[in-house]
Protein backbone atom coordinates (compact mmCIF):
# COMPACT_ATOMS: atom_id res chain seq x y z
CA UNK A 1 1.13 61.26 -40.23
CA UNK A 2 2.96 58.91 -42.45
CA UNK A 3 1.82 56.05 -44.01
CA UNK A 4 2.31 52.95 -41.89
CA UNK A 5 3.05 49.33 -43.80
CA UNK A 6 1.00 45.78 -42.30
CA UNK A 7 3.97 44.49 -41.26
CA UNK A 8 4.84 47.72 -39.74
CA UNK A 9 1.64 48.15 -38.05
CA UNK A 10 2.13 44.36 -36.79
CA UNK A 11 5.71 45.07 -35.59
CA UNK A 12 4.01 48.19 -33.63
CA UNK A 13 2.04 46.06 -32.09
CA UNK A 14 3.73 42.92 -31.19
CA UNK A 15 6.45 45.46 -29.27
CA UNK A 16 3.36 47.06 -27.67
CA UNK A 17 2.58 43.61 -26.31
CA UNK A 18 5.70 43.13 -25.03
CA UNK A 19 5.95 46.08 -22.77
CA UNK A 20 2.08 45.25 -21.54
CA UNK A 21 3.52 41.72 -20.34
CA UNK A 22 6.33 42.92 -18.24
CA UNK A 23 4.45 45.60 -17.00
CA UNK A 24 3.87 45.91 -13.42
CA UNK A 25 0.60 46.24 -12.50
CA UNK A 26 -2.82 46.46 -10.43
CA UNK A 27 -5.64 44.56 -11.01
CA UNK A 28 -8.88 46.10 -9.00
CA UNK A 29 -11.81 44.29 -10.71
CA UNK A 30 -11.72 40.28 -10.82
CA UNK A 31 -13.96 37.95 -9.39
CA UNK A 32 -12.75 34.98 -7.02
CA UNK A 33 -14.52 32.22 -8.53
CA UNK A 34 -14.32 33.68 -11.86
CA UNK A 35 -10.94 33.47 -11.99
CA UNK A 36 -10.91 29.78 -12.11
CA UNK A 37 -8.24 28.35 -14.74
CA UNK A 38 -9.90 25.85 -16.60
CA UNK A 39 -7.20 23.32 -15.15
CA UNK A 40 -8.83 24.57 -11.22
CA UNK A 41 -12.12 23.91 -12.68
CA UNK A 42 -11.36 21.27 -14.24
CA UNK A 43 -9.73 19.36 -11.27
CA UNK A 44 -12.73 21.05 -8.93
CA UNK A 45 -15.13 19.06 -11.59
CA UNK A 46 -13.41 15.88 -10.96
CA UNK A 47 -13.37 16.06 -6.86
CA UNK A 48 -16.91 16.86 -7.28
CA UNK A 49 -19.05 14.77 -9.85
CA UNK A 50 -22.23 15.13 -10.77
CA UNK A 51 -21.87 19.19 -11.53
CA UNK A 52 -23.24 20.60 -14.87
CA UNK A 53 -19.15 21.54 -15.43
CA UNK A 54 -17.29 19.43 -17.74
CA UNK A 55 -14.47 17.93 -16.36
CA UNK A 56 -12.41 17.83 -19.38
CA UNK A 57 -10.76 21.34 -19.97
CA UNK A 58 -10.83 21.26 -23.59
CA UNK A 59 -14.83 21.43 -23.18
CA UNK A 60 -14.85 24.33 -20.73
CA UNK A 61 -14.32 26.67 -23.98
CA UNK A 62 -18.30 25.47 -25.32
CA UNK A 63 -19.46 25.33 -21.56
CA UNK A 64 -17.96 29.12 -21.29
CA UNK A 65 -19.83 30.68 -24.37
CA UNK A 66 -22.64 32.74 -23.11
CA UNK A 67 -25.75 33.36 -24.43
CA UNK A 68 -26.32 36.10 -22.80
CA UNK A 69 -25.61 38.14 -19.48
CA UNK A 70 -28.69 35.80 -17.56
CA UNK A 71 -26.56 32.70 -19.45
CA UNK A 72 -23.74 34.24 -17.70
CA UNK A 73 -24.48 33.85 -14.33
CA UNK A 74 -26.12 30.59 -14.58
CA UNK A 75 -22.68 28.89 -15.74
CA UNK A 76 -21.12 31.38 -12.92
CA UNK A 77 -23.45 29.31 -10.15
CA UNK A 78 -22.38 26.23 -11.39
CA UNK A 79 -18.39 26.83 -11.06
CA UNK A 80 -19.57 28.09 -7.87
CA UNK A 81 -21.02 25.24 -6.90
CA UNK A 82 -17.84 23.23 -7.26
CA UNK A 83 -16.50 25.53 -4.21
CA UNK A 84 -17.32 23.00 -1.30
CA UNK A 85 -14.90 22.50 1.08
CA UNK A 86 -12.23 24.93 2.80
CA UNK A 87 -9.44 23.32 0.50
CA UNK A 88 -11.19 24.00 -2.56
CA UNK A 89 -11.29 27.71 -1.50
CA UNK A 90 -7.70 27.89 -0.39
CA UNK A 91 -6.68 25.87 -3.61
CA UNK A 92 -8.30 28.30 -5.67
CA UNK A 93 -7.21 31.46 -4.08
CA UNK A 94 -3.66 30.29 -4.35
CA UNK A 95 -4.35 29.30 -8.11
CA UNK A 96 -5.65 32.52 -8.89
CA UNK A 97 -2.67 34.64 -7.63
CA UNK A 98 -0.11 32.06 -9.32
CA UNK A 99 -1.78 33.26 -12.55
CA UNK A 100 -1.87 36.97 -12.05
CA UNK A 101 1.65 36.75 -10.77
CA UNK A 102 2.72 35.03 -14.22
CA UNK A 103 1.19 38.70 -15.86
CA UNK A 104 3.67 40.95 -13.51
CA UNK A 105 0.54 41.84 -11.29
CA UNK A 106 2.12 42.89 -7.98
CA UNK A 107 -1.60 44.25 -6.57
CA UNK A 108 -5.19 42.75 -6.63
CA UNK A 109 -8.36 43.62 -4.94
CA UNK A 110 -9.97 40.08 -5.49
CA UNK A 111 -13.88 40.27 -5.61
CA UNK A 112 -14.92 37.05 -3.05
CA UNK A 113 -18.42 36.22 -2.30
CA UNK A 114 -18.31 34.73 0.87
CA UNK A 115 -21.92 33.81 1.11
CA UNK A 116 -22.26 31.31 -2.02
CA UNK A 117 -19.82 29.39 -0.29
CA UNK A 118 -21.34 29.52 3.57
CA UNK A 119 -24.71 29.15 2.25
CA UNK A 120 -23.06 25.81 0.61
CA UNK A 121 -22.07 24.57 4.35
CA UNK A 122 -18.69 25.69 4.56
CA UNK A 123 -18.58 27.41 8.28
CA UNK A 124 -17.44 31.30 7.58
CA UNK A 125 -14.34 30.77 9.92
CA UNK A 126 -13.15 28.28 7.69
CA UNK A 127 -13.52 30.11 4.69
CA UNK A 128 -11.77 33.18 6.29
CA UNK A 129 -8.76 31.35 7.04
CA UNK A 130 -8.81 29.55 3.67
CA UNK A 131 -8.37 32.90 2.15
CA UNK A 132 -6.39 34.62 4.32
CA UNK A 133 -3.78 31.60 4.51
CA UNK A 134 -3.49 31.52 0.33
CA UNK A 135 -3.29 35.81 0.61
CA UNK A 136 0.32 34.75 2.78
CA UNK A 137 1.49 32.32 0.37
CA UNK A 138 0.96 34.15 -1.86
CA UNK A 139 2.40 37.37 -1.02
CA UNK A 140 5.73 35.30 0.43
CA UNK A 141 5.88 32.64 -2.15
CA UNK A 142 4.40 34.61 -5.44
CA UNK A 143 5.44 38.28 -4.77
CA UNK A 144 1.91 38.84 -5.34
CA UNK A 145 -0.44 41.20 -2.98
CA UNK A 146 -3.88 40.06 -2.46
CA UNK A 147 -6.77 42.09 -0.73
CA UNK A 148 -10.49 41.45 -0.47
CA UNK A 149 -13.73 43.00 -1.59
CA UNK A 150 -16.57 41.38 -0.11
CA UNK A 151 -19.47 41.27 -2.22
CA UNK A 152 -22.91 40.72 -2.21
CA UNK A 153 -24.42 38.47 -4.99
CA UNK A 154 -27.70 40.68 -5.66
CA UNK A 155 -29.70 38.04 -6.94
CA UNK A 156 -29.83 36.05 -3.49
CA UNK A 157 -31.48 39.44 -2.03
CA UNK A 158 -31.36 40.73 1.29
CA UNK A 159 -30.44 37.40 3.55
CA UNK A 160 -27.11 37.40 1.22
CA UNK A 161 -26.60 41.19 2.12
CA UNK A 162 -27.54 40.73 6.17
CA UNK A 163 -25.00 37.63 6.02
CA UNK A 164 -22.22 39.32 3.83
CA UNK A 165 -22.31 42.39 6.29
CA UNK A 166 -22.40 39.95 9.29
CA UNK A 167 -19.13 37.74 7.41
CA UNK A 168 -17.24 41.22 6.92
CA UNK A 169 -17.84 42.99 9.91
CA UNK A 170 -17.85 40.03 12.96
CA UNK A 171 -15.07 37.85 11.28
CA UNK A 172 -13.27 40.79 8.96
CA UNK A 173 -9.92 38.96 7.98
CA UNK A 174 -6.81 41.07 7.60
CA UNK A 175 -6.81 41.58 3.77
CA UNK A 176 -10.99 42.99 3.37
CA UNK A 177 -10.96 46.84 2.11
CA UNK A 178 -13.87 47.25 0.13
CA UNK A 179 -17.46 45.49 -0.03
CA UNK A 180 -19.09 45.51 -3.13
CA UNK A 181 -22.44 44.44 -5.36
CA UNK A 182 -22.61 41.86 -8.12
CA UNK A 183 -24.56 39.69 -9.76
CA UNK A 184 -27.41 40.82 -11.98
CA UNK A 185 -28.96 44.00 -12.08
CA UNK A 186 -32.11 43.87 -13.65
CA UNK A 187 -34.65 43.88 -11.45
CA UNK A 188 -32.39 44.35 -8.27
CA UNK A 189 -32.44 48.14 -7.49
CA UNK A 190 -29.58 49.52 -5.77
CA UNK A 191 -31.20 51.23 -3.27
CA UNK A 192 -32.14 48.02 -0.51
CA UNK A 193 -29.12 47.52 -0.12
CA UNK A 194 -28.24 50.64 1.41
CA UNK A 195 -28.44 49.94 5.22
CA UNK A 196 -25.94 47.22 4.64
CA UNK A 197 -23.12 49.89 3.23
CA UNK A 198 -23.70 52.34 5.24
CA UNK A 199 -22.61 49.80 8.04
CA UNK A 200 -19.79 48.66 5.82
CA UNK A 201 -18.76 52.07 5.53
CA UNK A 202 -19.06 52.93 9.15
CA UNK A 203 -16.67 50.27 9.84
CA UNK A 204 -14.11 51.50 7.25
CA UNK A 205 -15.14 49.61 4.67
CA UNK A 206 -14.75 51.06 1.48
CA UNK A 207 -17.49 51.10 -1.05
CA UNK A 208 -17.20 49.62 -4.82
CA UNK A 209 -20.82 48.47 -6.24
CA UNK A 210 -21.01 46.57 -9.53
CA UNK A 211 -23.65 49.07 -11.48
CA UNK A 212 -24.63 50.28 -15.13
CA UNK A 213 -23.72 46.97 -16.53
CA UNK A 214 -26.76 45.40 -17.79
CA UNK A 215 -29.01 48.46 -16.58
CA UNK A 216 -29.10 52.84 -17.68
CA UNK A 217 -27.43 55.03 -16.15
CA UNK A 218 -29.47 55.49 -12.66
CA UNK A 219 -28.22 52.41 -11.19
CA UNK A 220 -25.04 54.55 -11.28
CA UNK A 221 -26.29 57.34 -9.93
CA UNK A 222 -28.20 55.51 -7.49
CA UNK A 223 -24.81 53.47 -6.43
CA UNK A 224 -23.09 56.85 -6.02
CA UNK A 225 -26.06 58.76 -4.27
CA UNK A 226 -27.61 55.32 -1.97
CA UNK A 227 -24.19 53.24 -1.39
CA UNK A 228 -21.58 55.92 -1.55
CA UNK A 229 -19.85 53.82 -4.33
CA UNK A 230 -16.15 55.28 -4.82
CA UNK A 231 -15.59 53.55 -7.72
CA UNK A 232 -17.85 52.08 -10.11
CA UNK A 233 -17.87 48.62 -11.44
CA UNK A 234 -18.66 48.26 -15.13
CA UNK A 235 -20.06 51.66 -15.49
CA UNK A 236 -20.99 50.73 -18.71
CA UNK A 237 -24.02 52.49 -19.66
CA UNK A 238 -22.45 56.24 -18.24
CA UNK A 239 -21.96 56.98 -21.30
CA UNK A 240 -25.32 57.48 -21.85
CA UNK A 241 -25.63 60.57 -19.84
CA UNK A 242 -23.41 63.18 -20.02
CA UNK A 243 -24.54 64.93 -16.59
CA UNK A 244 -23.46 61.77 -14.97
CA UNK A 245 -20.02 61.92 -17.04
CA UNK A 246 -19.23 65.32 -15.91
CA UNK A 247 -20.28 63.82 -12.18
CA UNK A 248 -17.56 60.68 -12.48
CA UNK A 249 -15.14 63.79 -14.09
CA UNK A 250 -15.54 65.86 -11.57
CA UNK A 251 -15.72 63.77 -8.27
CA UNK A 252 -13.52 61.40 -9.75
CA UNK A 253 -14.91 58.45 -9.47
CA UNK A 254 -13.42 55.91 -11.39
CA UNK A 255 -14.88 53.41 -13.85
CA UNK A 256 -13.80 49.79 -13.57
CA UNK A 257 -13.58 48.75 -17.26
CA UNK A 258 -13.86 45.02 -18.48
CA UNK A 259 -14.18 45.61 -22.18
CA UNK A 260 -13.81 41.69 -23.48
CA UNK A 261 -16.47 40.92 -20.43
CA UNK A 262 -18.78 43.46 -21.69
CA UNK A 263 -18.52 41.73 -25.52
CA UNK A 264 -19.23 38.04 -23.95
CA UNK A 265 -22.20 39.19 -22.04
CA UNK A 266 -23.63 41.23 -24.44
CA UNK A 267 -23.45 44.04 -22.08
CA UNK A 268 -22.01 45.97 -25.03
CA UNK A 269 -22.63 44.72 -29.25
CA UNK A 270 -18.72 44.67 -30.11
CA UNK A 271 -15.74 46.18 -28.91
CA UNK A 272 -15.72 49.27 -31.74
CA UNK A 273 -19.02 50.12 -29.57
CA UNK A 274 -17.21 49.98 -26.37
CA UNK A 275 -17.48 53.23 -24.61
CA UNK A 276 -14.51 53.58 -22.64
CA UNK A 277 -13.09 56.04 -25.58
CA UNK A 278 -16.12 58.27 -24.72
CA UNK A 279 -15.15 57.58 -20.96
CA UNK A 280 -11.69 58.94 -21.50
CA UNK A 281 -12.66 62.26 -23.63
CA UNK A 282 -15.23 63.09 -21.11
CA UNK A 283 -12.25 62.66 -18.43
CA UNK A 284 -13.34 59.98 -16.27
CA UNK A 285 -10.74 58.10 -14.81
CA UNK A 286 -10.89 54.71 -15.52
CA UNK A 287 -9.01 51.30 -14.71
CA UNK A 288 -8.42 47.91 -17.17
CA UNK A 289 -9.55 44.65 -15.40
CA UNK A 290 -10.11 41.64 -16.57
CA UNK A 291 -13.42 40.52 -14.32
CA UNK A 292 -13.93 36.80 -14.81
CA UNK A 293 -10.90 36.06 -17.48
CA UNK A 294 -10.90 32.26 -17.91
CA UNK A 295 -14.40 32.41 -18.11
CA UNK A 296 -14.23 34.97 -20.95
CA UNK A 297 -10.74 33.78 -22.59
CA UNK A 298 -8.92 36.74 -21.57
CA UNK A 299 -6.38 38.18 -18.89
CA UNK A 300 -5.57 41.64 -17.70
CA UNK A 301 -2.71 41.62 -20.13
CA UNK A 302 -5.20 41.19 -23.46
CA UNK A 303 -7.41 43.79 -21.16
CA UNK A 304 -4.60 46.22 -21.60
CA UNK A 305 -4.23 45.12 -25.36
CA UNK A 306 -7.85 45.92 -26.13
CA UNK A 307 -8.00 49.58 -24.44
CA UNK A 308 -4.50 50.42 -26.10
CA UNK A 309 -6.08 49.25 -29.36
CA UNK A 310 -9.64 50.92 -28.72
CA UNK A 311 -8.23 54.59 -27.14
CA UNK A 312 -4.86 54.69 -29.67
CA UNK A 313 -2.23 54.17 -26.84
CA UNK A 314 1.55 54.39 -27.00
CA UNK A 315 3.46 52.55 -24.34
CA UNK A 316 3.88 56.02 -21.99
CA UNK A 317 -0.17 55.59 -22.25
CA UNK A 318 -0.34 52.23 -21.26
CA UNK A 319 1.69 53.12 -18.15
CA UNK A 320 -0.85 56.00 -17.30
CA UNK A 321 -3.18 53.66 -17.00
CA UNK A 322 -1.42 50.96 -15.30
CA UNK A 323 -0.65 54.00 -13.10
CA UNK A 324 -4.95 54.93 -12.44
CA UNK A 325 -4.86 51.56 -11.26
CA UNK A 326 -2.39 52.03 -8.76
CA UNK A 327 -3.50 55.69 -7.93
CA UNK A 328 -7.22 54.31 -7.18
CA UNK A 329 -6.35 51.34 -5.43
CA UNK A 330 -7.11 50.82 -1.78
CA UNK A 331 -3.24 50.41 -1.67
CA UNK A 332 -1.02 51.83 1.15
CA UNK A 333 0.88 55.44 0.45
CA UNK A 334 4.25 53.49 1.00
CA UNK A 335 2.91 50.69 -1.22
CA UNK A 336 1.29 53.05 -4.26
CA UNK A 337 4.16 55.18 -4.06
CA UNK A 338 6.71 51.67 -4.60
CA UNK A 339 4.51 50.13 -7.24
CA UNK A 340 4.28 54.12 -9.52
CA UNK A 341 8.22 54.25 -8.89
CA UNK A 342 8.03 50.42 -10.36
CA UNK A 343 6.04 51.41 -13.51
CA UNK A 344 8.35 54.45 -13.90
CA UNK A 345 11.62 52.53 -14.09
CA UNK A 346 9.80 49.72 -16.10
CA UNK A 347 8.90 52.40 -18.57
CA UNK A 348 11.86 54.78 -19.13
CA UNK A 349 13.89 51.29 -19.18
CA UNK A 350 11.65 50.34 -22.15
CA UNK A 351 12.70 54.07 -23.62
C-alpha cells in the first residue's frame, strides 16, 4: 500500500464526509425524546419552568455530559418531563424529522414511549394523533418517512408494559411496526416481559428489544429466545460470545449499532474498543444509528463517520451499509426497493 501524506489522509476524509452527507439513508434506532435539538429543549424548558433542564441552550452541552449510563437516564426523565401537553409532542415529532431530513434521511423507525407521556396526563388519543399528524407533515412537507416503535421503558416495570401493549394494540396509529424495550437493563431481566410481545407479535407487531447494552450477553439471548427480538438494539456485549455471534450470523439478526452512544454512557471505554469491527468479521449484519444524538452531540451522519473510520470503509462500503439499513427496515418492498435504487444512483454518481 503506498504511503499516504496528512493532508492526503485529511483530503480522504473530508471527500468521505461529503458523500456520507448526501447520502440517502435509513435511520432504525433513535429515540423520540432523545432526539430533542437543544433549541426544542430549550424552548420546551421555557414553556415549562421549574424543570432540572436549563433553558439556555448553550448550557444543555454540561447538563448533557453523563456520568454514567444510570446518569444517563436520569437527565433522559427530565427532558421527558418537559413532554406535557399534545403540542409539545406534535412540536417535537415535527422537529425531529426536520432534522433528519436536513441529513438526506428519507426512512426512520422513531423509538416513542408512549407511556412517560400518558402517565404525565396527556390522554393516549391525544398523543396518537399528535404523532400521527407530525408523521403527515412530515412525509408531505419534509420528504421524510416516519414509522413507530413502541417501547416499553423497563425501569417503570410491568404497569408500563400492560399500558404500552394496551396504547399499541387498542389505539395502534397508522405508522406503529415494531414494539420494543429500553431503558436500563440491570436488574430488569428480559424475560417478564414476555407475555406482552408475544401479544405484540400476535397482532403483527414486530419485535426489536433494546438488550446487551449495559448487561452480558444473555440478555441477548434471552431477547432472541423470550421476546422473539428480530433485531437487536445495542447488542453491545455479543461480542463477548462467539456462539451467540455465529447465532446473529446465521439467523441474521441484525445489530443496531450506536457507537458515539456507547462512548457517552460508558457502555463501551472508547471507540478503538468498540466492537462493531468484531461484529462485522464474525458476519453479523449490522445498522449505524444515532440513538439519542443531541443528547450525545452526534447525528447519524458522524454515526456513519465513526464506523467508516473504525471498520476502514471506502464510499462503496458506506453505501453497503446505508443499504443493511434499508434491507432490515420494516420498510415496504416497493419502498426498500426505491430507497436501494436511490443509494445506487447516489453512489455510481459519486464514481
Amino acid at each position: 500500500m503506498p504511503d499516504i501524506a496528512p493532508g492526503q489522509a485529511a483530503a480522504a476524509r473530508g471527500g468521505l464526509d461529503a458523500f456520507i452527507a448526501g447520502l440517502p439513508k435509513a435511520e432504525l434506532h433513535v429515540h423520540h425524546v432523545g432526539s430533542a435539538s437543544p433549541r426544542i429543549v430549550a424552548e420546551l424548558a421555557a414553556r415549562h419552568p421549574g424543570s432540572k433542564v436549563p433553558a439556555d441552550p448553550s448550557a444543555l452541552a454540561d447538563f448533557f455530559t453523563f456520568r454514567d449510563f444510570a446518569h444517563f437516564i436520569e437527565v433522559y426523565l427530565a427532558v421527558v418531563d418537559l413532554i406535557r401537553d399534545a403540542e409539545d409532542v406534535r412540536l417535537l415529532t415535527f422537529e425531529v424529522a426536520r432534522d433528519l431530513a436536513r441529513q438526506n434521511v428519507r426512512y426512520a423507525e422513531l423509538t416513542v414511549t408512549p407511556y412517560s407521556s400518558t402517565r404525565r396526563g396527556i390522554p393516549g388519543e391525544a398523543f396518537m394523533e399528535a404523532i400521527e399528524d407530525a408523521r403527515k407533515a412530515a412525509e408531505a412537507e419534509l420528504g421524510v418517512t416516519l414509522r413507530w416503535c413502541f417501547d416499553i421503558p423497563g425501569e417503570a416495570g410491568l404497569v408500563s408494559a400492560e399500558e404500552t401493549t394496551r396504547l399499541a394494540l387498542d389505539l395502534q396509529p397508522d405508522g406503529l411496526v415494531s414494539f420494543g424495550l429500553g431503558g436500563p437493563e440491570i436488574g430488569v431481566p428480559r424475560p417478564q416481559f414476555k407475555p406482552y410481545f408475544d401479544r405484540a407479535r400476535a397482532a403483527g407487531l414486530h419485535s426489536v428489544p433494546h438488550a446487551g447494552e449495559t448487561t452480558g450477553p444473555q440478555t441477548v439471548w434471552d431477547a432472541i429466545n423470550e421476546l422473539g427480538a428480530e433485531r437487536i438494539g445495542h447488542g453491545t456485549s455479543s461480542a463477548q460470545d462467539p456462539r451467540l455471534l455465529a447465532h446473529l450470523a446465521e439467523h441474521r439478526i441484525p445489530l443496531e449499532v450506536c457507537p458515539t452512544s456507547n462512548i457517552a454512557t460508558r457502555a463501551v471505554a472508547a471507540l478503538e474498543e468498540h466492537p462493531i469491527t468484531a461484529f462485522v468479521e464474525a458476519g453479523v449484519l449490522v445498522t449505524v444509528n444515532s440513538d439519542d444524538p443531541p443528547m450525545f452531540g452526534t447525528d447519524l451522519n458522524t454515526e456513519y463517520e465513526v464506523a467508516a473510520r473504525l471498520l476502514g470503509l471506502d464510499p462503496a462500503g458506506v453505501a453497503a451499509l446505508a443499504k443493511n439499513a434499508v434491507e432490515v427496515s420494516f420498510m415496504d418492498t416497493a419502498g426498500k426497493a426505491r430507497l436501494t435504487a436511490e443509494i445506487d444512483a447516489y453512489t455510481a454518481a459519486w464514481g
